[in-house]
N, C-alpha and C. Protein backbone atom coordinates (compact mmCIF):
# COMPACT_ATOMS: atom_id res chain seq x y z
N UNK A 1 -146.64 54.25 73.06
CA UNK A 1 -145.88 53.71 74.16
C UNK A 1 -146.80 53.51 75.34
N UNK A 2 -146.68 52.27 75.79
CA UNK A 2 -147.42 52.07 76.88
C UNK A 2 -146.99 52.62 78.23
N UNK A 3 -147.93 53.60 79.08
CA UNK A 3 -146.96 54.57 80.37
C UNK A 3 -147.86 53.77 81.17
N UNK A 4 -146.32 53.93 82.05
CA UNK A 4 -145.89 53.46 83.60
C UNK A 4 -145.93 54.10 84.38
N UNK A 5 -146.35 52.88 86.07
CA UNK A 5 -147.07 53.84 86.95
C UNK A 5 -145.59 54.40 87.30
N UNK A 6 -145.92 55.98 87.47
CA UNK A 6 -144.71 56.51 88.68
C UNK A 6 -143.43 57.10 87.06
N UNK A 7 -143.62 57.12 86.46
CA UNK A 7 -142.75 57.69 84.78
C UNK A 7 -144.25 58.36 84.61
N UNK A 8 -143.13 59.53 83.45
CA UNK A 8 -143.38 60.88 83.19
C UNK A 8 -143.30 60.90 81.60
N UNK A 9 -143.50 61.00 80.46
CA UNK A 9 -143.15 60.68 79.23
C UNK A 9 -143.84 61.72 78.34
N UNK A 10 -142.95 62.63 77.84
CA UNK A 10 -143.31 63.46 76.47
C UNK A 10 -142.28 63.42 75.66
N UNK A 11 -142.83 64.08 74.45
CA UNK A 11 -142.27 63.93 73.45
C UNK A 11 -141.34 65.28 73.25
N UNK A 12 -139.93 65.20 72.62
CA UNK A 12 -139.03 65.70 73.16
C UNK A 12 -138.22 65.80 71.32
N UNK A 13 -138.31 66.31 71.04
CA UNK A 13 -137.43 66.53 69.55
C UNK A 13 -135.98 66.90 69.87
N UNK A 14 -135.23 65.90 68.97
CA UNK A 14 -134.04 65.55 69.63
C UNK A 14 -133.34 65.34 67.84
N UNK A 15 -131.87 66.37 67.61
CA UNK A 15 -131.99 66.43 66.12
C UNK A 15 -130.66 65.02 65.80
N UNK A 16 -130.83 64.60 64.83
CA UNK A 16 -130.31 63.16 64.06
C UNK A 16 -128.77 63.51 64.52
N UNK A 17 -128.29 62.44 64.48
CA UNK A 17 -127.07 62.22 64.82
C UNK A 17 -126.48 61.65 63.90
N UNK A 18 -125.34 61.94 63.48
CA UNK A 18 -124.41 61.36 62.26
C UNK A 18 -123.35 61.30 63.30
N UNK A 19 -122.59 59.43 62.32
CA UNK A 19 -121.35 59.48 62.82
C UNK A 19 -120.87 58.63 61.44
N UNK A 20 -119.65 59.49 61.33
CA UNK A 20 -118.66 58.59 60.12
C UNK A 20 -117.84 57.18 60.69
N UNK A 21 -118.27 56.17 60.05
CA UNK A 21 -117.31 54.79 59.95
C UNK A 21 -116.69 54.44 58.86
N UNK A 22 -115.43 54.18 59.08
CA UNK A 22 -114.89 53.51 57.89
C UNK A 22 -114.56 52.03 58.21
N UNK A 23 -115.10 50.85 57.34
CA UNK A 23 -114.89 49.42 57.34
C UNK A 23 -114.41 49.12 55.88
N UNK A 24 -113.85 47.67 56.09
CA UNK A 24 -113.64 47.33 54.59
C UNK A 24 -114.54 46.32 54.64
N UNK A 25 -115.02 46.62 53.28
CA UNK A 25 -116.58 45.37 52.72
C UNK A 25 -115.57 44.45 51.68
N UNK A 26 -115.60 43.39 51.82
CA UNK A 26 -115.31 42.76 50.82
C UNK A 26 -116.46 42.56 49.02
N UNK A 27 -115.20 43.36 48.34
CA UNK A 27 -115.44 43.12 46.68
C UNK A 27 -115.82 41.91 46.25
N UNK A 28 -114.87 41.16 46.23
CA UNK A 28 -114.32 39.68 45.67
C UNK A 28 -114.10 39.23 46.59
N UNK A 29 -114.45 38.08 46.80
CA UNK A 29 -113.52 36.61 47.41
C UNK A 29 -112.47 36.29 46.17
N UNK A 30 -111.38 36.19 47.30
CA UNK A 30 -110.30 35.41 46.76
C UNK A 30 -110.68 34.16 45.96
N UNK A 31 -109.65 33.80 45.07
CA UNK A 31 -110.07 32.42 44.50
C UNK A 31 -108.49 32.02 43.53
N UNK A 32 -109.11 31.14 42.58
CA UNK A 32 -107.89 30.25 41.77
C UNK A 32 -108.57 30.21 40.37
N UNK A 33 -107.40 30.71 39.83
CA UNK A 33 -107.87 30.42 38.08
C UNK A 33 -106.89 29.47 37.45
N UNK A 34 -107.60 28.31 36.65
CA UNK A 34 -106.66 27.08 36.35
C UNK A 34 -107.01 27.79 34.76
N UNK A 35 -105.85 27.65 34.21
CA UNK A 35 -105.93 27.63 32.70
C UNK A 35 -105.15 26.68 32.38
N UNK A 36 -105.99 25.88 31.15
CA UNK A 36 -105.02 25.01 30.51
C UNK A 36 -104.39 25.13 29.10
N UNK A 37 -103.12 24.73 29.04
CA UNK A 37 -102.84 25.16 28.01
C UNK A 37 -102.25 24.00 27.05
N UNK A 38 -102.71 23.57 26.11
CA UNK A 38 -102.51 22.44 25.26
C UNK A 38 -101.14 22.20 24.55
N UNK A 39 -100.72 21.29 24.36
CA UNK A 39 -99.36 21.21 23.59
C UNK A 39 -99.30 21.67 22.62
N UNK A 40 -97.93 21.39 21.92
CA UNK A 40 -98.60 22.29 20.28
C UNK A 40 -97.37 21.37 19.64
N UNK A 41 -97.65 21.02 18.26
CA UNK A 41 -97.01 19.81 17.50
C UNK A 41 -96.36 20.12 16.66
N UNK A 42 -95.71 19.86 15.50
CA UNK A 42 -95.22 20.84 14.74
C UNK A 42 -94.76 19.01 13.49
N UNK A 43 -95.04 19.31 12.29
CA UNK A 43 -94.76 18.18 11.23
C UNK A 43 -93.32 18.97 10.82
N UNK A 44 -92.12 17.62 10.80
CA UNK A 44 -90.97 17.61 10.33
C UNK A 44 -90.53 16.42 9.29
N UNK A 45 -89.91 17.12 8.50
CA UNK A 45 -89.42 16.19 7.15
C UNK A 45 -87.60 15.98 7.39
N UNK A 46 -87.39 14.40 7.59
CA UNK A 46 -86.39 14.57 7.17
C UNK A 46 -85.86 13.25 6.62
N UNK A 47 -84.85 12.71 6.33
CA UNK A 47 -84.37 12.06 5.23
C UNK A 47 -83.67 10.70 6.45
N UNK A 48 -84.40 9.02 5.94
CA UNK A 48 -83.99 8.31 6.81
C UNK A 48 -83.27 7.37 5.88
N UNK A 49 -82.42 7.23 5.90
CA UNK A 49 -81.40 6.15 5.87
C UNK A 49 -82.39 4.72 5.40
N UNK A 50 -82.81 4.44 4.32
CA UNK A 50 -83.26 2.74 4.35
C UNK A 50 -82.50 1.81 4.11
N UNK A 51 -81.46 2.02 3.21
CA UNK A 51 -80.74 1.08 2.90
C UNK A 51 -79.24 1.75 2.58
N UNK A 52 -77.78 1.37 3.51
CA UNK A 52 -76.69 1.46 3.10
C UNK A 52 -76.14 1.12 1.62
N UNK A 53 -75.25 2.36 1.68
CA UNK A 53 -74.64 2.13 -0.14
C UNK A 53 -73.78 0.40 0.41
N UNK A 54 -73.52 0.33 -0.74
CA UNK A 54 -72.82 -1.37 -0.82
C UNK A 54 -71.75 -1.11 -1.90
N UNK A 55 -70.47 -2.22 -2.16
CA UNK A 55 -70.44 -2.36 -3.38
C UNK A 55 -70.83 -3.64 -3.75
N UNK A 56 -70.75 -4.43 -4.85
CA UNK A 56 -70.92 -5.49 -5.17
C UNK A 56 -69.33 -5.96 -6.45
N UNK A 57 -68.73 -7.01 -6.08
CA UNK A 57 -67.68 -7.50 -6.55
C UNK A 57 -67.96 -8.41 -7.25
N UNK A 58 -67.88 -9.02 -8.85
CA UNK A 58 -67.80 -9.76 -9.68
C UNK A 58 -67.05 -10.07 -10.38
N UNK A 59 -66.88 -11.22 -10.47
CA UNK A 59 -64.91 -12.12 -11.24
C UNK A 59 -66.03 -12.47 -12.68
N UNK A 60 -65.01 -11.87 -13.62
CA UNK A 60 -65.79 -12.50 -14.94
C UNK A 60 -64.97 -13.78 -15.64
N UNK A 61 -65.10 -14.53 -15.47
CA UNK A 61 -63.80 -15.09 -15.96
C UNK A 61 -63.04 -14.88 -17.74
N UNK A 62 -61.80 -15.31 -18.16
CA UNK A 62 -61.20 -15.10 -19.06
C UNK A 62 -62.09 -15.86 -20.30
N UNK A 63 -61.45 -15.33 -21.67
CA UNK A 63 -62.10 -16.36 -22.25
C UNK A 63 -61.87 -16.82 -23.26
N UNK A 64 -61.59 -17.81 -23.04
CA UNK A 64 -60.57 -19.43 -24.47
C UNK A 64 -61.67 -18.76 -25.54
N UNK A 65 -60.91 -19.49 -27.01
CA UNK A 65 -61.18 -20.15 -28.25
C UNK A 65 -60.45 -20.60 -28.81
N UNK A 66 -60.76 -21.30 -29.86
CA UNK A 66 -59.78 -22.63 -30.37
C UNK A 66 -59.67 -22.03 -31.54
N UNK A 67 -58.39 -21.90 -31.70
CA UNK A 67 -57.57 -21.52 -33.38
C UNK A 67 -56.96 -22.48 -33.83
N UNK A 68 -56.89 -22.72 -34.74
CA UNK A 68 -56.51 -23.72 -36.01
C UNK A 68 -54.84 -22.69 -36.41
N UNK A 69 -54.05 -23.50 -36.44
CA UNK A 69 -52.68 -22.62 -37.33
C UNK A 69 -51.84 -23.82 -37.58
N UNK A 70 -51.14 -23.74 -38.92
CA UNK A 70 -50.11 -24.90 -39.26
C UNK A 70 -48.84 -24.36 -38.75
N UNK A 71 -48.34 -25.23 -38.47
CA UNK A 71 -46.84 -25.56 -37.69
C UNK A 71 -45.83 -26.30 -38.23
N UNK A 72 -45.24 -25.66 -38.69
CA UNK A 72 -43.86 -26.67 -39.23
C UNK A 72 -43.17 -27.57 -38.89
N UNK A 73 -43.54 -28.95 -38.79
CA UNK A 73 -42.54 -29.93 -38.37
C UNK A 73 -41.42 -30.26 -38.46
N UNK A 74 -41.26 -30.64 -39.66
CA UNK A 74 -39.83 -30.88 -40.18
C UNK A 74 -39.24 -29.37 -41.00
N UNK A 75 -38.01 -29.19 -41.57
CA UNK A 75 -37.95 -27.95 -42.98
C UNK A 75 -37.50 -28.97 -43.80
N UNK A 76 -37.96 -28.50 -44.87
CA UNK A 76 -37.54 -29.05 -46.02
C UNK A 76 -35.74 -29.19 -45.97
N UNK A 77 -35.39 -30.22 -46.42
CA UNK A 77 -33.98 -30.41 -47.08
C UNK A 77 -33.34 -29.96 -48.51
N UNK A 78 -32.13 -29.78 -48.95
CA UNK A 78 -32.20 -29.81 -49.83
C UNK A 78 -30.99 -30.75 -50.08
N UNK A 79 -31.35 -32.15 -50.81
CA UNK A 79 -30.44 -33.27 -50.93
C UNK A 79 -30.57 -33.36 -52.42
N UNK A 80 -30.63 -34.53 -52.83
CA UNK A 80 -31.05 -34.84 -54.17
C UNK A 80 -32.27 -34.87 -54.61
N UNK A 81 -32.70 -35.75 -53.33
CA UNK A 81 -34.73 -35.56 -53.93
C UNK A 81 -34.61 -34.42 -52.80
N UNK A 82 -35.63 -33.50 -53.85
CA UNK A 82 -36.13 -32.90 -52.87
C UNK A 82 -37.15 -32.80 -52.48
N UNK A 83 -38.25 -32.91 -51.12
CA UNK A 83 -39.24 -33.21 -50.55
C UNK A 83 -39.46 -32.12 -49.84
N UNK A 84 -40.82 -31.66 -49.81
CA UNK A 84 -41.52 -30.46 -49.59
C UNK A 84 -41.42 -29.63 -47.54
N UNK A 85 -41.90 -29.36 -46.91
CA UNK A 85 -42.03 -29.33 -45.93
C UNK A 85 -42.69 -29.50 -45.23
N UNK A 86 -42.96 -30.30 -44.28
CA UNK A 86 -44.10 -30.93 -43.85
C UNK A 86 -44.80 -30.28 -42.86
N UNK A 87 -46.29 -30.32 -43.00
CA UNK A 87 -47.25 -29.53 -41.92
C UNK A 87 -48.28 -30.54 -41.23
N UNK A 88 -48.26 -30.29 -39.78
CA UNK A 88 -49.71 -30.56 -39.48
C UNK A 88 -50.40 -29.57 -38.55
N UNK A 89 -51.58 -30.05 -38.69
CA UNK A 89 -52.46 -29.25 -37.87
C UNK A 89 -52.46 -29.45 -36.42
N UNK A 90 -52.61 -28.79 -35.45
CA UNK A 90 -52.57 -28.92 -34.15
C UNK A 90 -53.69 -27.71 -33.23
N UNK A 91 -54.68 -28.46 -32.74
CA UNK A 91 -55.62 -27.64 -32.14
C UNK A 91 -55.19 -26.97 -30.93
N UNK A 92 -55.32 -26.09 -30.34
CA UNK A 92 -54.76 -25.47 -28.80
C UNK A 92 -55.85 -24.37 -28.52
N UNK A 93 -55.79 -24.07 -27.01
CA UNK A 93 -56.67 -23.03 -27.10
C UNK A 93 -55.47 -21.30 -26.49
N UNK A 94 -55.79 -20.70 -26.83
CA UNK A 94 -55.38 -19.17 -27.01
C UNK A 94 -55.86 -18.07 -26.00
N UNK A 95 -55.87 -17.76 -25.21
CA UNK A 95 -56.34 -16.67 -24.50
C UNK A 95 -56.12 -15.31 -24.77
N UNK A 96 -57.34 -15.18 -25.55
CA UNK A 96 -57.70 -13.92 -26.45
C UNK A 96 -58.05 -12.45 -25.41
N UNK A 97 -58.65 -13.18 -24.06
CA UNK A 97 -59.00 -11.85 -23.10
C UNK A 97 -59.04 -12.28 -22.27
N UNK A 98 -58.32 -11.03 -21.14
CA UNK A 98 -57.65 -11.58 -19.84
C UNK A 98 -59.03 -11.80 -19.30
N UNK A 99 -59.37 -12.10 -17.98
CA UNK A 99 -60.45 -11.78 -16.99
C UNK A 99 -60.56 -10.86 -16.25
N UNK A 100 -61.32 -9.94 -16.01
CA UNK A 100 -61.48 -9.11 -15.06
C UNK A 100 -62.41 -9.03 -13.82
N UNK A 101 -62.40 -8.14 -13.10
CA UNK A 101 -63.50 -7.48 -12.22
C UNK A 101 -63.99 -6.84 -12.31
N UNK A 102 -65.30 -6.75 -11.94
CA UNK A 102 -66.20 -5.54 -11.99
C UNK A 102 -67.08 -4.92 -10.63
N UNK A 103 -66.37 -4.26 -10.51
CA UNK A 103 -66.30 -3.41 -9.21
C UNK A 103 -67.85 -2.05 -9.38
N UNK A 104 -69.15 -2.19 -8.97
CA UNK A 104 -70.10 -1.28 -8.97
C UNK A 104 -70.41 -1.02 -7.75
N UNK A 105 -70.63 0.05 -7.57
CA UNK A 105 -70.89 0.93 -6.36
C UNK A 105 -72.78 1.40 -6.27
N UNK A 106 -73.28 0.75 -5.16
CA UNK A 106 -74.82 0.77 -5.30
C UNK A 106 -74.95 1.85 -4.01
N UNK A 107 -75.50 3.21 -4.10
CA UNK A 107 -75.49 4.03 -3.55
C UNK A 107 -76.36 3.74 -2.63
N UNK A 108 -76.09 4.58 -1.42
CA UNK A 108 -77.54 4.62 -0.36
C UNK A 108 -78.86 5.09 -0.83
N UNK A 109 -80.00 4.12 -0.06
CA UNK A 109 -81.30 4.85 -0.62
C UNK A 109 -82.12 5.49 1.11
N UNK A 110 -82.33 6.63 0.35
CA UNK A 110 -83.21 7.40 1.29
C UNK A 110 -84.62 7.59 0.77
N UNK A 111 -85.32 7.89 2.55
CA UNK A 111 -86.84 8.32 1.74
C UNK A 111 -86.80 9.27 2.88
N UNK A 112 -87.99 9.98 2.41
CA UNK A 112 -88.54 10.88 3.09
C UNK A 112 -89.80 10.73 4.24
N UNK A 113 -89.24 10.75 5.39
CA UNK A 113 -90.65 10.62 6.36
C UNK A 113 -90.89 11.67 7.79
N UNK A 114 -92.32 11.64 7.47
CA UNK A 114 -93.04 12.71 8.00
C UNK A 114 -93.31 12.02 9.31
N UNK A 115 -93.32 12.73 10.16
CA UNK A 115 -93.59 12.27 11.97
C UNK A 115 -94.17 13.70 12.47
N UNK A 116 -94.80 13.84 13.62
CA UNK A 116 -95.02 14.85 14.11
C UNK A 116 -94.56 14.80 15.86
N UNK A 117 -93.97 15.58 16.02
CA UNK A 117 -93.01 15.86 16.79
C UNK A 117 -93.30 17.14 17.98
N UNK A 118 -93.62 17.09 19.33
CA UNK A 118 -94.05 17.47 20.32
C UNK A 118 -92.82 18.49 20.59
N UNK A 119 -93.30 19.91 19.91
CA UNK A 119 -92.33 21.15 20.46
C UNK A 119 -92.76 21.88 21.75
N UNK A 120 -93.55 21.67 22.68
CA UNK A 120 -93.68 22.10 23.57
C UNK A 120 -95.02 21.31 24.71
N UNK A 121 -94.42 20.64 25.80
CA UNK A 121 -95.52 19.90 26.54
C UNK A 121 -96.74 20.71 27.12
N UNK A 122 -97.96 20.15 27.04
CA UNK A 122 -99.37 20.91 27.56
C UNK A 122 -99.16 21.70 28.84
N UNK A 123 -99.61 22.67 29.42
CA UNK A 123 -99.57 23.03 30.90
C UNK A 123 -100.62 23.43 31.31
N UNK A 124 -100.34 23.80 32.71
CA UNK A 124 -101.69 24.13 33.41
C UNK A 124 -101.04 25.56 34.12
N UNK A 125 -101.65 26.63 34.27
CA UNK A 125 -101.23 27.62 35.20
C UNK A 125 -102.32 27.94 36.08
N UNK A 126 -101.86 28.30 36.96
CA UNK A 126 -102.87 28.62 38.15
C UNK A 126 -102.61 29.70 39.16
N UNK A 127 -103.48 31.08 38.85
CA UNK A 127 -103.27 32.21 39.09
C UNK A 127 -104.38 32.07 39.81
N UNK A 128 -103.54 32.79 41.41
CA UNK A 128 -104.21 32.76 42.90
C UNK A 128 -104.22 34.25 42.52
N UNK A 129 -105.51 35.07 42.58
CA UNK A 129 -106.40 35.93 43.03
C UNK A 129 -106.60 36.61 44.28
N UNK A 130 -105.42 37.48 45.23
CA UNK A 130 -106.06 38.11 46.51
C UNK A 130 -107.47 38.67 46.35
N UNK A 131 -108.06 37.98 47.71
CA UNK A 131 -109.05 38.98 48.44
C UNK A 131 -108.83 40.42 47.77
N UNK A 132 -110.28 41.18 47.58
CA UNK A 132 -110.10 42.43 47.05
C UNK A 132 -110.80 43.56 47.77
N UNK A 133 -110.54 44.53 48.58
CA UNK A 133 -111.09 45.44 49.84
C UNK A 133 -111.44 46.45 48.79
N UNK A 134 -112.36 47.33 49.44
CA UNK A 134 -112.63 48.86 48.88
C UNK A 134 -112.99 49.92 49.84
N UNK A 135 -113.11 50.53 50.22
CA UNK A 135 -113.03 51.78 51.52
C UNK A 135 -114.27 52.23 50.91
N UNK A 136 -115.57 52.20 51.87
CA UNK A 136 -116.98 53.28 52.07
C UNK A 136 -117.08 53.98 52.61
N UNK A 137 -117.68 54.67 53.10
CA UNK A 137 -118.02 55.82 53.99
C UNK A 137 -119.54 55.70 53.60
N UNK A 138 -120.21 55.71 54.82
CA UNK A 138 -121.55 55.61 55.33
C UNK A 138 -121.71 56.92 56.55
């Protein structure tokens, strides 16, 4: 130490001094945590409708053939001469079978289709973090 005119200066043992403080130091800074969280999909089967049942209606028609049969014209007499009974032939047609309908029933057709199908939309969360203190003593 550099001494001054008119000062007096010795050395003087003088014992340590303690004093307790308590402060808070910061741990952590506060902050933000983003998490993301992705969708999630899920494959479903189910049964689509391609084509409605129907029916379908058809007329068959009846159906002729031609028979041959003798027919008696005259009957015989019985006079003096006697003369036989006379036949001729005569063509016609006969209806052997009525006509009908035919009534079929064409069922629905299904198929099977696969899609994948969004059971839950993606997110984001975001967890705010307080400031974090701790107590020292020095």
């Amino acid at each position: 130490m550099p001494s001054e005119p008119g000062k007096c200066y010795a050395k003087c043992l003088i014992q340590d001094q303690y004093e307790t403080i308590t402060e808070q130091v910061e741990v952590r800074a506060a902050g933000t945590k983003l998490t993301v969280v992705p969708g999630s999909t899920e494959t479903l089967s189910e049964q689509v409708l391609v084509k409605e049942a129907s029916n379908t209606l058809r007329a068959i028609p009846a159906t002729f053939e031609s028979v041959s049969e003798q027919v008696m014209t005259s009957e015989g007499n019985s006079s003096v001469s006697i003369s036989p009974a006379q036949f001729s032939t005569k063509t016609e047609e006969v209806l052997t079978k009525d006509g009908y309908t035919i009534l079929r029933v064409v069922p629905a057709k299904f198929e099977t289709v696969t899609e994948q199908v969004i059971t839950s939309e993606g997110s984001s969360n975001i967890t705010i973090t307080p400031t974090q203190f701790t107590s020292k003593s020095e």
